[in-house]
C-alpha atoms as a PDB file:
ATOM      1  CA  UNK A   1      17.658   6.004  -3.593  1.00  0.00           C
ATOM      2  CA  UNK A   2      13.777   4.951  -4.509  1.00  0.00           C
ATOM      3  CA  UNK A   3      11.234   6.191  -2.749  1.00  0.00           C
ATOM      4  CA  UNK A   4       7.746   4.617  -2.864  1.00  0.00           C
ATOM      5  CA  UNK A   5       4.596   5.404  -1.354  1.00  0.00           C
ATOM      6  CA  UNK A   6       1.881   3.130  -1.097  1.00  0.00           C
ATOM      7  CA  UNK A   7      -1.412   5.282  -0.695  1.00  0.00           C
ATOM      8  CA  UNK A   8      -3.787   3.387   0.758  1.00  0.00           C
ATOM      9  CA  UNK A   9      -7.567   3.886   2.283  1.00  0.00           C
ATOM     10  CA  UNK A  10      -7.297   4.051   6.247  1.00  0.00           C
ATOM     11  CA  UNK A  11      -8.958   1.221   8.273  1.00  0.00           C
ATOM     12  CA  UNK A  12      -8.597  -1.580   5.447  1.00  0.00           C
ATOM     13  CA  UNK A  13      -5.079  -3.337   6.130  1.00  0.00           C
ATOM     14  CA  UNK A  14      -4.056  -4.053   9.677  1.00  0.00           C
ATOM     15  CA  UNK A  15      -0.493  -2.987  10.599  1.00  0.00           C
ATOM     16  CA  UNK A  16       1.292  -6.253   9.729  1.00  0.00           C
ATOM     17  CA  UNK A  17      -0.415  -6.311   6.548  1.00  0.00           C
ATOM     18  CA  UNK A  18       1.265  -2.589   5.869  1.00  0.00           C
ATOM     19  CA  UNK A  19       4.515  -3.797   7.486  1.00  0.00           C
ATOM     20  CA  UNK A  20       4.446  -6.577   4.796  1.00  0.00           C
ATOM     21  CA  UNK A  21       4.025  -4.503   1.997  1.00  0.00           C
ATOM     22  CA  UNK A  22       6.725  -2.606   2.678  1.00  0.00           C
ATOM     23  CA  UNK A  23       9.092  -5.670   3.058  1.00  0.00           C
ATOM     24  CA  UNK A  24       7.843  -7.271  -0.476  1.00  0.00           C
ATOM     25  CA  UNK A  25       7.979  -3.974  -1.896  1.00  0.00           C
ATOM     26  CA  UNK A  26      11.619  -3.439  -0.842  1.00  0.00           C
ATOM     27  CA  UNK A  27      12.239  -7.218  -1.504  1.00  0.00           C
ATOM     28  CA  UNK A  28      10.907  -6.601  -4.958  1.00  0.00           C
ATOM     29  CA  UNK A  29      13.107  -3.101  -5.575  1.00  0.00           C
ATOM     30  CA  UNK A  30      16.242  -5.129  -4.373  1.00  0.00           C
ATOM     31  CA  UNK A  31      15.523  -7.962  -7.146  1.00  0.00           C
ATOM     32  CA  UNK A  32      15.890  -5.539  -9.739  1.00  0.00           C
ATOM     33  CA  UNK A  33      18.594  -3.264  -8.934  1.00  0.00           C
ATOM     34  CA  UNK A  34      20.729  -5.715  -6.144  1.00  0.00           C
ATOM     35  CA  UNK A  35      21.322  -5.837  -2.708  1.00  0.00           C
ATOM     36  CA  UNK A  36      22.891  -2.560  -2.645  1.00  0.00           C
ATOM     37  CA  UNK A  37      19.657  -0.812  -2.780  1.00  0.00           C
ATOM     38  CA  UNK A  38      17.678  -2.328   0.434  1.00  0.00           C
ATOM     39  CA  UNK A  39      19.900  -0.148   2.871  1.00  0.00           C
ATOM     40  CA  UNK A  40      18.521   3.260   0.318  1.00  0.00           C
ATOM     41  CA  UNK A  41      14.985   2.040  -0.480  1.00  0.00           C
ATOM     42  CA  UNK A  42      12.491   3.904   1.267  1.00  0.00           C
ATOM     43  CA  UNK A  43       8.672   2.668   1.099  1.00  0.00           C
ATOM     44  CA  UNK A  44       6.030   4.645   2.699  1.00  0.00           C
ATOM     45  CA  UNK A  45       2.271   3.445   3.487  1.00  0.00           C
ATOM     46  CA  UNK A  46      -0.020   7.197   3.515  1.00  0.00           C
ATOM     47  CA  UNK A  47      -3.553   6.645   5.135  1.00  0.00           C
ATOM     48  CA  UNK A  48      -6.091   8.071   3.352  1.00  0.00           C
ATOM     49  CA  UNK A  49      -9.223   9.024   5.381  1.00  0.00           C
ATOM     50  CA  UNK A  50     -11.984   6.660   4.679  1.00  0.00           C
ATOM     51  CA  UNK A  51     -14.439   8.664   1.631  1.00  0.00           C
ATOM     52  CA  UNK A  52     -11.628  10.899   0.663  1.00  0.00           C
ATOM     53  CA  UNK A  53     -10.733   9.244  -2.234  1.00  0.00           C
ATOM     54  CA  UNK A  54     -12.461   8.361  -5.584  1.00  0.00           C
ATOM     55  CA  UNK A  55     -12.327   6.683  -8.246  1.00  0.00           C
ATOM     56  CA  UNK A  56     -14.446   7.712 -11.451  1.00  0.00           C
ATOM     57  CA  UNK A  57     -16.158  10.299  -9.663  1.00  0.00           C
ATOM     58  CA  UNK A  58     -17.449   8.292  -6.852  1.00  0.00           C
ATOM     59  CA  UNK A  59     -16.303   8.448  -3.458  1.00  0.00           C
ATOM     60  CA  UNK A  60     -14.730   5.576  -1.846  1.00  0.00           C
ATOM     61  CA  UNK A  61     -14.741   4.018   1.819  1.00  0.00           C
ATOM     62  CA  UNK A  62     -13.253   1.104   3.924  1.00  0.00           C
ATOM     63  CA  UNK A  63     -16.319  -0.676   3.657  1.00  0.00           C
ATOM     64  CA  UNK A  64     -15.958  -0.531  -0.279  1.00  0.00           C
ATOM     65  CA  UNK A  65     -12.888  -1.783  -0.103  1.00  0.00           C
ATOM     66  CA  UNK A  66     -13.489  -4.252   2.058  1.00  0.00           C
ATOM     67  CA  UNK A  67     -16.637  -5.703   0.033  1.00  0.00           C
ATOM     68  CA  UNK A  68     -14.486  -5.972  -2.790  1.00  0.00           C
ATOM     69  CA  UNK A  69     -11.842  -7.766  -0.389  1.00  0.00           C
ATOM     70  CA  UNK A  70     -14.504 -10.140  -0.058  1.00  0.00           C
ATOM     71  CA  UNK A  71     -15.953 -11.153  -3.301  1.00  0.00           C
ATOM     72  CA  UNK A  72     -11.973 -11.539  -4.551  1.00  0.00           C
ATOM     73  CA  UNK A  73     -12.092 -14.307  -1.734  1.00  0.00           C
END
């Protein structure tokens, strides 16, 4: 049974945006191992607070995230 979590920082993706992740995710886990698994495959999305996570030492927000968002556009 695979588990995945999907950590990602709270107030960036709305809650369809999560609840598609975790259908492509699943989607993707049953395209490599079969049909079998989609009943087992467990994906979780974790929230994590807004400047509680870093990356190279510096703190990250939603805003970052969302500024980055918007230059990919």
């Amino acid at each position: 049974m695979p588990l995945v979590d999907i950590h990602v920082i709270e107030g960036v993706f709305t809650k369809a945006e999560k609840q598609n992740m975790i259908k492509k995710v699943t989607d993707t886990m049953v395209e490599i191992e079969g049909e079998a698994l989609r009943g087992v495959t467990w994906v979780r999305v974790k929230e994590i607070a807004s400047g509680e996570w870093g990356i190279g030492g510096e703190t990250l927000s939603a805003e970052n995230v969302k500024a980055m968002q918007a230059q990919g556009s």
